[in-house]
Protein backbone atom coordinates (compact mmCIF):
# COMPACT_ATOMS: atom_id res chain seq x y z
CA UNK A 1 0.00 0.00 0.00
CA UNK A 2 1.35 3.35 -1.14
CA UNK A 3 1.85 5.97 2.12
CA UNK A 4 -0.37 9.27 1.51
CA UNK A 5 1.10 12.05 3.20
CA UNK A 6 -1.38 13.92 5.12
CA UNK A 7 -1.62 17.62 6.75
CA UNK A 8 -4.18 18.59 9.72
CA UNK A 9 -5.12 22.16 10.10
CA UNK A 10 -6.38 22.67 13.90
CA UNK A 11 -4.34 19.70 15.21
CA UNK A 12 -5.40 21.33 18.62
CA UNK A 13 -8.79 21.30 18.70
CA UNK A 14 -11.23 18.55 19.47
CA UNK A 15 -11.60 17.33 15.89
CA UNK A 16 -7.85 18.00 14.68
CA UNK A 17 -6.94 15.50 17.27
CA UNK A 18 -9.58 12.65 16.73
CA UNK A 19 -8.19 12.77 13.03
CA UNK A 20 -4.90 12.56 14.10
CA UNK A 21 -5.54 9.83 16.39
CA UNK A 22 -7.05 7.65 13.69
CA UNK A 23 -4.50 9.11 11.01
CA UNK A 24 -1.38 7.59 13.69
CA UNK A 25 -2.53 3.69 13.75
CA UNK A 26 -3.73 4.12 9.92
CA UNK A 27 -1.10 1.87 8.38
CA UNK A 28 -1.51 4.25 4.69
CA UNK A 29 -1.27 7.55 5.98
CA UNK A 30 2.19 9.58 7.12
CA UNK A 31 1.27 12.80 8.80
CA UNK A 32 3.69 15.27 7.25
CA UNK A 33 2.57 18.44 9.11
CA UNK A 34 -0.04 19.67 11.44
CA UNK A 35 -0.42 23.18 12.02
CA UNK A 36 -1.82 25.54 14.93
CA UNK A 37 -1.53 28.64 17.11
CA UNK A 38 0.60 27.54 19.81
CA UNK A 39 4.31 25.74 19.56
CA UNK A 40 3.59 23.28 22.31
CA UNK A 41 3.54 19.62 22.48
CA UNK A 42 0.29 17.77 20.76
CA UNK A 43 0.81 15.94 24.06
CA UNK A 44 -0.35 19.16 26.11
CA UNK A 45 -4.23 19.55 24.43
CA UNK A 46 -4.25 15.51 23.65
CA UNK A 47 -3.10 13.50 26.94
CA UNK A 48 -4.12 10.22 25.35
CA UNK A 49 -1.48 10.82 22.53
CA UNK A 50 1.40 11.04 24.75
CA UNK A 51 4.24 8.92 22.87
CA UNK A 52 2.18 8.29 20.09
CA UNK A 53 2.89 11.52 18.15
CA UNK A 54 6.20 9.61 17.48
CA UNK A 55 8.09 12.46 17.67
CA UNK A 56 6.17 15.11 15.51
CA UNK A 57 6.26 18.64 16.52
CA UNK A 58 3.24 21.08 16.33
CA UNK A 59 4.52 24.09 14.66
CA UNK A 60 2.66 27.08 12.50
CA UNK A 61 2.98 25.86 8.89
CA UNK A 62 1.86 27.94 5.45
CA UNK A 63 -0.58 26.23 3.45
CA UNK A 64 1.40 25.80 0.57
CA UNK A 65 0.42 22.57 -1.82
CA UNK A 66 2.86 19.83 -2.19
């Protein structure tokens, strides 16, 4: 199965992080970015995602295609 990179916009809120649960233990989807306000840790608005962000930082991203 090819990998489709994803983006979520509003990884933050309440639905940004129920897709990026799902998006983490889907075995076709690599989450290439996530964007919000705030530089802190997914970890901090999502407790039940501790460790499982495997390393990905939140940070304020463009919208640029590609």
């Amino acid at each position: 199965m090819e990998m489709i990179r994803v983006g979520i916009v509003g990884a933050t809120g309440y639905m940004g992080g129920e897709v990026l649960r799902i998006l983490l233990d889907h075995p076709g989807a690599e989450i290439a970015w996530m964007s919000s306000r705030t530089g802190k840790p997914i970890s901090d608005y999502h407790p039940n995602l501790f460790g499982l962000d495997r390393g990905l930082g939140l940070r304020r991203k463009g919208l640029h295609p590609g």
